[in-house]
PDB file of N, CA and C in Angstrom:
ATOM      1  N   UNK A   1       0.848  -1.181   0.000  1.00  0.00           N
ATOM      2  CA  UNK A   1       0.000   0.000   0.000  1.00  0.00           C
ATOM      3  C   UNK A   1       0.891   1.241   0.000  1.00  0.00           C
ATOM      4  N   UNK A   2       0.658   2.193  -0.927  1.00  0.00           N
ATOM      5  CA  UNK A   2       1.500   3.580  -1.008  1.00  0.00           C
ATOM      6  C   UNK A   2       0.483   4.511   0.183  1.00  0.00           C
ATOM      7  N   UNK A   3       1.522   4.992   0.882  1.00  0.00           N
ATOM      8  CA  UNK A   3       1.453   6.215   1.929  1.00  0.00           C
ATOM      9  C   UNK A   3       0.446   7.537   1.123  1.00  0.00           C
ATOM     10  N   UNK A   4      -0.601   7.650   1.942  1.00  0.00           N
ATOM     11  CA  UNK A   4      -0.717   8.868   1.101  1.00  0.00           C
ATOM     12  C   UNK A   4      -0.640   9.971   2.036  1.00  0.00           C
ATOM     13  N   UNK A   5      -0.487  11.024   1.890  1.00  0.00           N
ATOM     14  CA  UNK A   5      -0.670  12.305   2.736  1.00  0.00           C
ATOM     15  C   UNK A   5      -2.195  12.935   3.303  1.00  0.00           C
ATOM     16  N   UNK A   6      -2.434  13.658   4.227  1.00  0.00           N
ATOM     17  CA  UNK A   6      -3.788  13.419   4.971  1.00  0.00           C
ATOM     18  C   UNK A   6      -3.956  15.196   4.307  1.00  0.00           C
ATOM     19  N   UNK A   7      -2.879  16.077   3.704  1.00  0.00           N
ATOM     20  CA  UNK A   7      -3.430  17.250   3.220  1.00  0.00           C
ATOM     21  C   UNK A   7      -2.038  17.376   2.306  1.00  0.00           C
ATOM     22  N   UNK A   8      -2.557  18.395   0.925  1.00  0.00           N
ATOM     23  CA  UNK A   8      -1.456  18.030   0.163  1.00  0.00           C
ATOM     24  C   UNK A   8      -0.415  19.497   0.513  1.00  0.00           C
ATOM     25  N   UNK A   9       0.682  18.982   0.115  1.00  0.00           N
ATOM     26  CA  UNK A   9       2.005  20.180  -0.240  1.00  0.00           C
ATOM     27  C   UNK A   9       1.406  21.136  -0.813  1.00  0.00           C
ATOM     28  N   UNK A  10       1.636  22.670  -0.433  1.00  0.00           N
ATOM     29  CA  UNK A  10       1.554  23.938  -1.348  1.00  0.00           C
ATOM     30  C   UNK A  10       2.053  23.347  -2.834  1.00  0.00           C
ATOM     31  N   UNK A  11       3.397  22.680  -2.839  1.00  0.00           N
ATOM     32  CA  UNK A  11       4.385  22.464  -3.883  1.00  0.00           C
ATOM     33  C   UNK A  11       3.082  21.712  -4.770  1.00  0.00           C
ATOM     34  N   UNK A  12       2.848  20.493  -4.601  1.00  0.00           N
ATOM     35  CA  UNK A  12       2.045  19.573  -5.314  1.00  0.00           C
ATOM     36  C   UNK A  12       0.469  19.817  -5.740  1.00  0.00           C
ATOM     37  N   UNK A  13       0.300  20.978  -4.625  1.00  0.00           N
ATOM     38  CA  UNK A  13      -1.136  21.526  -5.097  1.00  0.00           C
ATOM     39  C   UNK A  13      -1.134  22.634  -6.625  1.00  0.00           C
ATOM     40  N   UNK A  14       0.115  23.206  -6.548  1.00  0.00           N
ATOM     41  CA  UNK A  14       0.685  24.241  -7.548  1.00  0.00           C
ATOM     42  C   UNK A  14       1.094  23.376  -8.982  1.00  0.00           C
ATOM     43  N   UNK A  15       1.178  22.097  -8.756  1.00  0.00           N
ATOM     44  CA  UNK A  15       1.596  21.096 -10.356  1.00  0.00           C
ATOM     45  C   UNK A  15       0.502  20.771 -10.674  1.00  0.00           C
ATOM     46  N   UNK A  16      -0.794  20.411  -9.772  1.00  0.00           N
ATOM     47  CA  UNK A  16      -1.621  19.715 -10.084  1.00  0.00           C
ATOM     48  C   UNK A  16      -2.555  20.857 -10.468  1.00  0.00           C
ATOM     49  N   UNK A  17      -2.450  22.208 -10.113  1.00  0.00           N
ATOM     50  CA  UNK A  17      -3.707  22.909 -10.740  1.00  0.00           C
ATOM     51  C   UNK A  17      -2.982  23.297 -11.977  1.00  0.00           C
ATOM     52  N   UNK A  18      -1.289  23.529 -12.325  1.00  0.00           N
ATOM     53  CA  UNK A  18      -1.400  23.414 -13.635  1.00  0.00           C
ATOM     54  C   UNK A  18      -1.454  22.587 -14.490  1.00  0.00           C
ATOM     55  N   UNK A  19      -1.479  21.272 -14.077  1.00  0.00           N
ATOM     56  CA  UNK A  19      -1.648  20.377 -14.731  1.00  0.00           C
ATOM     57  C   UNK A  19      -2.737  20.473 -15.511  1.00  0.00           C
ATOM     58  N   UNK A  20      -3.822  20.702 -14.358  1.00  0.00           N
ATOM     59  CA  UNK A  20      -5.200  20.218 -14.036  1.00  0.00           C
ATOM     60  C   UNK A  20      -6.131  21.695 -15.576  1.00  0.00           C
ATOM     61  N   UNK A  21      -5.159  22.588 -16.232  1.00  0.00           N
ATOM     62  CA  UNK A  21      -5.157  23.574 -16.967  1.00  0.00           C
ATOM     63  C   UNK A  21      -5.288  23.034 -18.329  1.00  0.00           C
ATOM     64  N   UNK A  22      -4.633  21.912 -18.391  1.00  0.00           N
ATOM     65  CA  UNK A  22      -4.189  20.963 -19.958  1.00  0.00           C
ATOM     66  C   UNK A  22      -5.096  20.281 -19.935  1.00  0.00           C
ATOM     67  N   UNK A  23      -5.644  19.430 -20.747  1.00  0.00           N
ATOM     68  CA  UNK A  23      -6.215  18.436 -21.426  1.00  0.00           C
ATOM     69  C   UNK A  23      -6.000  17.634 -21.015  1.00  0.00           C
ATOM     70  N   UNK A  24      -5.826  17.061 -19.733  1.00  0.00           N
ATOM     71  CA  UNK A  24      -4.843  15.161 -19.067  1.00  0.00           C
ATOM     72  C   UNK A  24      -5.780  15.365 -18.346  1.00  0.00           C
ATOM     73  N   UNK A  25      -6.205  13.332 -17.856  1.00  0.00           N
ATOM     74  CA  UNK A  25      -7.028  13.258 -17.404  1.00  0.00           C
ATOM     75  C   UNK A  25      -6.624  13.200 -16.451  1.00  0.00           C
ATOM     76  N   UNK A  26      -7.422  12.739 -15.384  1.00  0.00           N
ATOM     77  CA  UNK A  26      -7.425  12.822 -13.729  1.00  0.00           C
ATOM     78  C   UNK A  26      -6.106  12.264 -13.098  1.00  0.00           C
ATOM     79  N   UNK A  27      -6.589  11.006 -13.889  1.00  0.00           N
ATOM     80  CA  UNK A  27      -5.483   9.460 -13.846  1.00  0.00           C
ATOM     81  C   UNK A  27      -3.849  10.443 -13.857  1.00  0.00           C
ATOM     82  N   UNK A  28      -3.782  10.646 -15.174  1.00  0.00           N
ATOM     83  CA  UNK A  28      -2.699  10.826 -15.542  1.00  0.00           C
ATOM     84  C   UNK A  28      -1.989  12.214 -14.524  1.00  0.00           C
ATOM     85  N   UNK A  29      -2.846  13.117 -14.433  1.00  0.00           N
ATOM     86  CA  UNK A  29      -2.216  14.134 -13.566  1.00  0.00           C
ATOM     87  C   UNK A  29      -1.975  13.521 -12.095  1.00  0.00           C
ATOM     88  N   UNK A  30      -2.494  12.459 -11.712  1.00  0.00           N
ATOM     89  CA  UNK A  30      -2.388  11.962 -10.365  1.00  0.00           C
ATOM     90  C   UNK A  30      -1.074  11.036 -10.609  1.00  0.00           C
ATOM     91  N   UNK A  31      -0.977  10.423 -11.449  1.00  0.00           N
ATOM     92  CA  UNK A  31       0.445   9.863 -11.733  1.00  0.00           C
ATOM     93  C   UNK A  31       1.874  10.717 -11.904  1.00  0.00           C
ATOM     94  N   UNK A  32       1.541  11.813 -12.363  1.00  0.00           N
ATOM     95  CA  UNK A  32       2.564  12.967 -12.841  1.00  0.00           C
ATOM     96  C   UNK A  32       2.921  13.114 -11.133  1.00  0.00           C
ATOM     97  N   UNK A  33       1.582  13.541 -10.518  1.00  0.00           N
ATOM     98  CA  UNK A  33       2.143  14.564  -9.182  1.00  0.00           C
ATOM     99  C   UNK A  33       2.439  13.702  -8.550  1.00  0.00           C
ATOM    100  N   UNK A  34       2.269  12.037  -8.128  1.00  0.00           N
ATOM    101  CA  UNK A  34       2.695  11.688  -7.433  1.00  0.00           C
ATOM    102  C   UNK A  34       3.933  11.269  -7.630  1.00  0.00           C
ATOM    103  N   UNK A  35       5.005  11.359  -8.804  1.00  0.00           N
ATOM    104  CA  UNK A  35       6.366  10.899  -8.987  1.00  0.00           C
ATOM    105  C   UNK A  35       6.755  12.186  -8.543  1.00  0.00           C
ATOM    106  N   UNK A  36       6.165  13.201  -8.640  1.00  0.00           N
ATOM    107  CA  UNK A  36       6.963  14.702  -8.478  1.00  0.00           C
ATOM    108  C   UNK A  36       7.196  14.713  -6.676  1.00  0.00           C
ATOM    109  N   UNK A  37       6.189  14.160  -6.240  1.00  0.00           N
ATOM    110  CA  UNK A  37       5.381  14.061  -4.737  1.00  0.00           C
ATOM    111  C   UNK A  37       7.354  13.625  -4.444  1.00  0.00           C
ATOM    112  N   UNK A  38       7.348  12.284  -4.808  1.00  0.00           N
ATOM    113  CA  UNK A  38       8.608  11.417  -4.958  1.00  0.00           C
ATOM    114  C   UNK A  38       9.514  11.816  -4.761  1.00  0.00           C
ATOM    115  N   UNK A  39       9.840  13.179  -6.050  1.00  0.00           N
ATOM    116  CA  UNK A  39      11.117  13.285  -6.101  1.00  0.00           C
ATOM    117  C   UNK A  39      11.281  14.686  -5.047  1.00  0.00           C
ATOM    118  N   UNK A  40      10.296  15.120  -4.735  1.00  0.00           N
ATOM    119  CA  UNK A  40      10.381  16.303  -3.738  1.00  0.00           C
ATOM    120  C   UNK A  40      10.425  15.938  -2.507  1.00  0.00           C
ATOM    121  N   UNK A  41      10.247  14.432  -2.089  1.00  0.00           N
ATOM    122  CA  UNK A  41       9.977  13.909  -1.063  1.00  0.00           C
ATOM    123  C   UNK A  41       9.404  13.611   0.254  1.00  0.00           C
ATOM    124  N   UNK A  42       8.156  14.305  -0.324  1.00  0.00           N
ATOM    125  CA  UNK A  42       6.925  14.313   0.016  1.00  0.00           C
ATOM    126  C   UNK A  42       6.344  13.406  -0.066  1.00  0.00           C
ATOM    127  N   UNK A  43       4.440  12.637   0.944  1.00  0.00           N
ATOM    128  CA  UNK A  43       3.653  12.203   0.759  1.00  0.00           C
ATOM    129  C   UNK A  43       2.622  12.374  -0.948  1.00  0.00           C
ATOM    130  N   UNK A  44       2.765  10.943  -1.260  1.00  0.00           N
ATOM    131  CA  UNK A  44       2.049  11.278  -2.942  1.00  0.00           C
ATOM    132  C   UNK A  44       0.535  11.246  -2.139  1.00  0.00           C
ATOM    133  N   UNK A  45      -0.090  12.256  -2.697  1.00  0.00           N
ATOM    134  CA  UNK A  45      -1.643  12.376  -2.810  1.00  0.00           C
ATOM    135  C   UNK A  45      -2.607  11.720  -3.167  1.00  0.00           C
ATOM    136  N   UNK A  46      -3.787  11.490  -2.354  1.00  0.00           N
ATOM    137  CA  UNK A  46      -4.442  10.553  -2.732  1.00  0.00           C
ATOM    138  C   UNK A  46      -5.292  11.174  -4.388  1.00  0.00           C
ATOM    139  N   UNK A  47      -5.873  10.205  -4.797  1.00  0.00           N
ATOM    140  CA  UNK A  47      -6.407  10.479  -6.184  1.00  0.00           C
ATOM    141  C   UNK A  47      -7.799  10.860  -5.831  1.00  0.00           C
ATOM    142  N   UNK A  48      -8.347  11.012  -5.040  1.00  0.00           N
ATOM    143  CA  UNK A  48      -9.110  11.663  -4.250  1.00  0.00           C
ATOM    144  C   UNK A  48      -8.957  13.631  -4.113  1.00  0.00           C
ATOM    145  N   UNK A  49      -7.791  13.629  -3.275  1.00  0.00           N
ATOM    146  CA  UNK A  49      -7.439  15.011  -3.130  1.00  0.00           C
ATOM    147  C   UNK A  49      -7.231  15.310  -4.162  1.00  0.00           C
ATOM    148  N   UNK A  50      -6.606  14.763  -5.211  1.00  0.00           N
ATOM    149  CA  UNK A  50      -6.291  15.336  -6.764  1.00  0.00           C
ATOM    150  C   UNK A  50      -7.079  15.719  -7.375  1.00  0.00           C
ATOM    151  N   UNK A  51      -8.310  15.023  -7.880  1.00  0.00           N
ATOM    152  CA  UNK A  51      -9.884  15.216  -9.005  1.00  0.00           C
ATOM    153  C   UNK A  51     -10.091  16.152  -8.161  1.00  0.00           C
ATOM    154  N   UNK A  52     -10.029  16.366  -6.594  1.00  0.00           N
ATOM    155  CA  UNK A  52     -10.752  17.653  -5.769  1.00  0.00           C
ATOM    156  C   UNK A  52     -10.158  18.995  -6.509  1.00  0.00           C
ATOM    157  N   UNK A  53      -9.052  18.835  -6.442  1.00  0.00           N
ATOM    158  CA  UNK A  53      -7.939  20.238  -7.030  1.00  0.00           C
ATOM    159  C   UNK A  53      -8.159  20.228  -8.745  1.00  0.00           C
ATOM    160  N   UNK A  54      -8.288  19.396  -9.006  1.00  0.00           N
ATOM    161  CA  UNK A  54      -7.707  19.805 -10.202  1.00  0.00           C
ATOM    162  C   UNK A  54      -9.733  19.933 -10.920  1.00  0.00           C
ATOM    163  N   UNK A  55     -10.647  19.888 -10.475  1.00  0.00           N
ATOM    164  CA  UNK A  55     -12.028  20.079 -10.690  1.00  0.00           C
ATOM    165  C   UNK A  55     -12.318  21.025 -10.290  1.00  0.00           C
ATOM    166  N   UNK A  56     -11.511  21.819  -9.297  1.00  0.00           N
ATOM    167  CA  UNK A  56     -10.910  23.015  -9.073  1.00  0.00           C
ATOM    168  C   UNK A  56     -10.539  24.128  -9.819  1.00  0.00           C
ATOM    169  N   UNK A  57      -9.752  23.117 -10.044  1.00  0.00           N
ATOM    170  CA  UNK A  57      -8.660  24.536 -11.424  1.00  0.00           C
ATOM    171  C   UNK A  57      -9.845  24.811 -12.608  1.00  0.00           C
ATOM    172  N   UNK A  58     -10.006  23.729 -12.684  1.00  0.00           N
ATOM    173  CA  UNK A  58     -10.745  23.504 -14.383  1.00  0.00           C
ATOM    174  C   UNK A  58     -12.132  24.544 -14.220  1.00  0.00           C
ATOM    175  N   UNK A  59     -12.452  24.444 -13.004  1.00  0.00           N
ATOM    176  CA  UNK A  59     -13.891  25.224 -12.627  1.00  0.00           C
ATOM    177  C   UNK A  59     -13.611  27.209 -13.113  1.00  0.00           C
ATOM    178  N   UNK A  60     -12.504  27.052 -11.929  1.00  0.00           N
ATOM    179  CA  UNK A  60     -12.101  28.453 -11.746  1.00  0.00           C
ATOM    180  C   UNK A  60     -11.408  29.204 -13.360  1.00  0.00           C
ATOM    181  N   UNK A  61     -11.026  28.183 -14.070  1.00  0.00           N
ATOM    182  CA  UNK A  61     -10.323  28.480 -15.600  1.00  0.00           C
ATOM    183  C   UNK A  61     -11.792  28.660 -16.084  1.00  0.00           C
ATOM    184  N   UNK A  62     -13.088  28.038 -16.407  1.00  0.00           N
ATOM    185  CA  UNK A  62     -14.115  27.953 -16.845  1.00  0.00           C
ATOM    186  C   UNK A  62     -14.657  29.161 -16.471  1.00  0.00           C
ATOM    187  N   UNK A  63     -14.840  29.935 -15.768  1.00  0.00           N
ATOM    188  CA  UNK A  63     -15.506  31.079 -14.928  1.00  0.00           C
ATOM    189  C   UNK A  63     -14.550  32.015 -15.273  1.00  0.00           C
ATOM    190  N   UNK A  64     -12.822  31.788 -15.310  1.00  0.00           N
ATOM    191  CA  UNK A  64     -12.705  33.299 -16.049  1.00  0.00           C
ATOM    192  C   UNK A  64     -12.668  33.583 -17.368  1.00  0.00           C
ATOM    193  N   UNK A  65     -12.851  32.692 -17.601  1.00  0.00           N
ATOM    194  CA  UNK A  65     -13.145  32.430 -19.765  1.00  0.00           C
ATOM    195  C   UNK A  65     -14.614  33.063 -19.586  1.00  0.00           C
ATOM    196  N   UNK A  66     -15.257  32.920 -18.933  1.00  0.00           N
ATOM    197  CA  UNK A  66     -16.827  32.988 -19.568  1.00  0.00           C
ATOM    198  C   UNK A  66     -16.579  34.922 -19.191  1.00  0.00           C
ATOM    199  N   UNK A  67     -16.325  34.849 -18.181  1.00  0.00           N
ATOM    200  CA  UNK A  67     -16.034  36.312 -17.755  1.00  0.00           C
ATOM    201  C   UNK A  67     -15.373  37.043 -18.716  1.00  0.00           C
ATOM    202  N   UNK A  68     -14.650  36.771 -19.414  1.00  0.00           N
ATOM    203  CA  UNK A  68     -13.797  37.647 -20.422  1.00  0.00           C
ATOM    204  C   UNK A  68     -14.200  37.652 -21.755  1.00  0.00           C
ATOM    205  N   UNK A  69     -15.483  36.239 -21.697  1.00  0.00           N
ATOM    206  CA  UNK A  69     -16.069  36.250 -23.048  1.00  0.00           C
ATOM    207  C   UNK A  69     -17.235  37.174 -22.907  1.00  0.00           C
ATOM    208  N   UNK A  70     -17.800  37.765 -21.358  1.00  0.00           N
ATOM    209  CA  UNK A  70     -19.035  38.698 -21.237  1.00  0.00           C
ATOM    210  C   UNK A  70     -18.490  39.893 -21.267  1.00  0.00           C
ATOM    211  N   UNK A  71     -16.994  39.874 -20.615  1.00  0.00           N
ATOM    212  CA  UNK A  71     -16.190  41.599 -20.797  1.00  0.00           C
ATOM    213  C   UNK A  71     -16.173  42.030 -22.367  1.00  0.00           C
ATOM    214  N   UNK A  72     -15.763  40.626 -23.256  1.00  0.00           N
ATOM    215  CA  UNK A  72     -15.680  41.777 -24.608  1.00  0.00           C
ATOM    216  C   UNK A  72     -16.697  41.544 -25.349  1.00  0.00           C
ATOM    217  N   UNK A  73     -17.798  41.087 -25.107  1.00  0.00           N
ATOM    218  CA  UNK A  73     -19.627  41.162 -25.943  1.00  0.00           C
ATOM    219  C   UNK A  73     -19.852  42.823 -24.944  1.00  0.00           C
ATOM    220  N   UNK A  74     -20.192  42.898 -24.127  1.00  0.00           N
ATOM    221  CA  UNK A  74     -19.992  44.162 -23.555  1.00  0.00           C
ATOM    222  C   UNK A  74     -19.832  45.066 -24.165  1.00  0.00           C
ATOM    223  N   UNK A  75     -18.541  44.998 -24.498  1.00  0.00           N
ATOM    224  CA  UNK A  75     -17.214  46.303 -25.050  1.00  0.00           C
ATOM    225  C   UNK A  75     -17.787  46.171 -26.324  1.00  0.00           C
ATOM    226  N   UNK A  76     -17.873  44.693 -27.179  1.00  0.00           N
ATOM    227  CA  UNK A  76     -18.601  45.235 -28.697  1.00  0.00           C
ATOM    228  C   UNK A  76     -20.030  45.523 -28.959  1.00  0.00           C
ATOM    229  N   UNK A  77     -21.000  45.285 -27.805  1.00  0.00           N
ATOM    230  CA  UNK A  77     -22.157  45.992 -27.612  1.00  0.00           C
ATOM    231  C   UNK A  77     -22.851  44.675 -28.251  1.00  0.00           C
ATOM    232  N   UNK A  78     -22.444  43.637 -27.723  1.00  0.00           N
ATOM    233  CA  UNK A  78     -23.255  42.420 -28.053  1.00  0.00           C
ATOM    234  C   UNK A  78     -24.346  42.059 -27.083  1.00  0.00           C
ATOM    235  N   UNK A  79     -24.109  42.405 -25.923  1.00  0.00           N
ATOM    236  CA  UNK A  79     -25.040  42.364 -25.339  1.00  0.00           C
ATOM    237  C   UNK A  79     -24.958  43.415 -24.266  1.00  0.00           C
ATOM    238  N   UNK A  80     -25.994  43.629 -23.057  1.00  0.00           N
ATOM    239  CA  UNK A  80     -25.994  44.858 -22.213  1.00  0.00           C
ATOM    240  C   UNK A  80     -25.067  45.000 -21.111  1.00  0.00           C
ATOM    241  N   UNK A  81     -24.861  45.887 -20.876  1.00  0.00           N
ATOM    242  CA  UNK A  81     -24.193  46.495 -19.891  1.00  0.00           C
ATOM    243  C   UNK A  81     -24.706  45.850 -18.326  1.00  0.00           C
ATOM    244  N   UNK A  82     -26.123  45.738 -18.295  1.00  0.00           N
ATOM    245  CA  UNK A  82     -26.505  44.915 -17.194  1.00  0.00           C
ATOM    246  C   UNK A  82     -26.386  43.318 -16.978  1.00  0.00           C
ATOM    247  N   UNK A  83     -25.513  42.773 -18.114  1.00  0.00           N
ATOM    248  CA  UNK A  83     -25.357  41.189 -17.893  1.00  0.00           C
ATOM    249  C   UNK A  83     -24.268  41.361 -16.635  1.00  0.00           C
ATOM    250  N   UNK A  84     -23.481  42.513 -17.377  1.00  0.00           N
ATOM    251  CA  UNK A  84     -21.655  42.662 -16.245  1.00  0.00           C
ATOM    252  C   UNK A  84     -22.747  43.137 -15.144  1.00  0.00           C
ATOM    253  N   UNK A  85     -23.250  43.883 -14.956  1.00  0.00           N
ATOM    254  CA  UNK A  85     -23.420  44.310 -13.301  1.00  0.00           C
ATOM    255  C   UNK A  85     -24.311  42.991 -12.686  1.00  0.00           C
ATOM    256  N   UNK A  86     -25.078  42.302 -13.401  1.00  0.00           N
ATOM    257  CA  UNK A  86     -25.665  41.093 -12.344  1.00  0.00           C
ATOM    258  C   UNK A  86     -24.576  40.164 -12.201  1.00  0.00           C
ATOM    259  N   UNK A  87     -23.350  39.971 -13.103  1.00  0.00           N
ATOM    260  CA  UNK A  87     -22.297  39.498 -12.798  1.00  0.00           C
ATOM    261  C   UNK A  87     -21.459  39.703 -11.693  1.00  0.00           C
ATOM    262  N   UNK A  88     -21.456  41.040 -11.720  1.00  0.00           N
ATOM    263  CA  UNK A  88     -20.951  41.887 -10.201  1.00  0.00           C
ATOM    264  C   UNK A  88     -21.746  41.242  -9.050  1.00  0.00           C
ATOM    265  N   UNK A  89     -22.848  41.240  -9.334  1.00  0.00           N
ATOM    266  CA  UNK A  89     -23.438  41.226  -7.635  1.00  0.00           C
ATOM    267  C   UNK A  89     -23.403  39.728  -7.526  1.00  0.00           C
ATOM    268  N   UNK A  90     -22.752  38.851  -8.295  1.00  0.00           N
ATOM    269  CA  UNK A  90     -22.997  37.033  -7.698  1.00  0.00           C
ATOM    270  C   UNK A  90     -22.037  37.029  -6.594  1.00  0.00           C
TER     271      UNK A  90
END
């Protein structure tokens, strides 16, 4: 049975949300961070804490794309000025 850690490294949380930025699946970013886990010599993460972070990243990347796709419909007058302010108040 591999050791896992009960909360992850700043270090390993910082590979896995960029990982978690690319196109690799869960699997594979949980394999990446845990050799990195390895060579930094740290507890490797459970694959658990990983899909948590990196469903994470992917969320928070998703929300500022949509945001920057409502900043410039805005700016080209694609749609109103009041989509951004109910945006403001979430």
């Amino acid at each position: 049975m591999v050791a896992s850690a009960p909360r992850i490294d700043p270090r390993i949380r910082r590979v896995a949300r960029r990982l978690g930025r690319r196109p690799f699946s869960i699997a594979d970013i949980h394999r990446s961070v845990g050799e990195y886990a390895e060579i930094v010599g740290v507890f490797r993460p459970s694959y658990e804490q990983i899909r948590l972070v990196v469903n994470e990243a992917r969320m928070r990347q998703a929300a500022r794309r949509a945001t920057a796709e409502l900043l410039l419909q805005v700016e080209l007058g694609t749609r109103p000025v009041t989509d951004l302010l109910r945006l403001l108040e979430e």
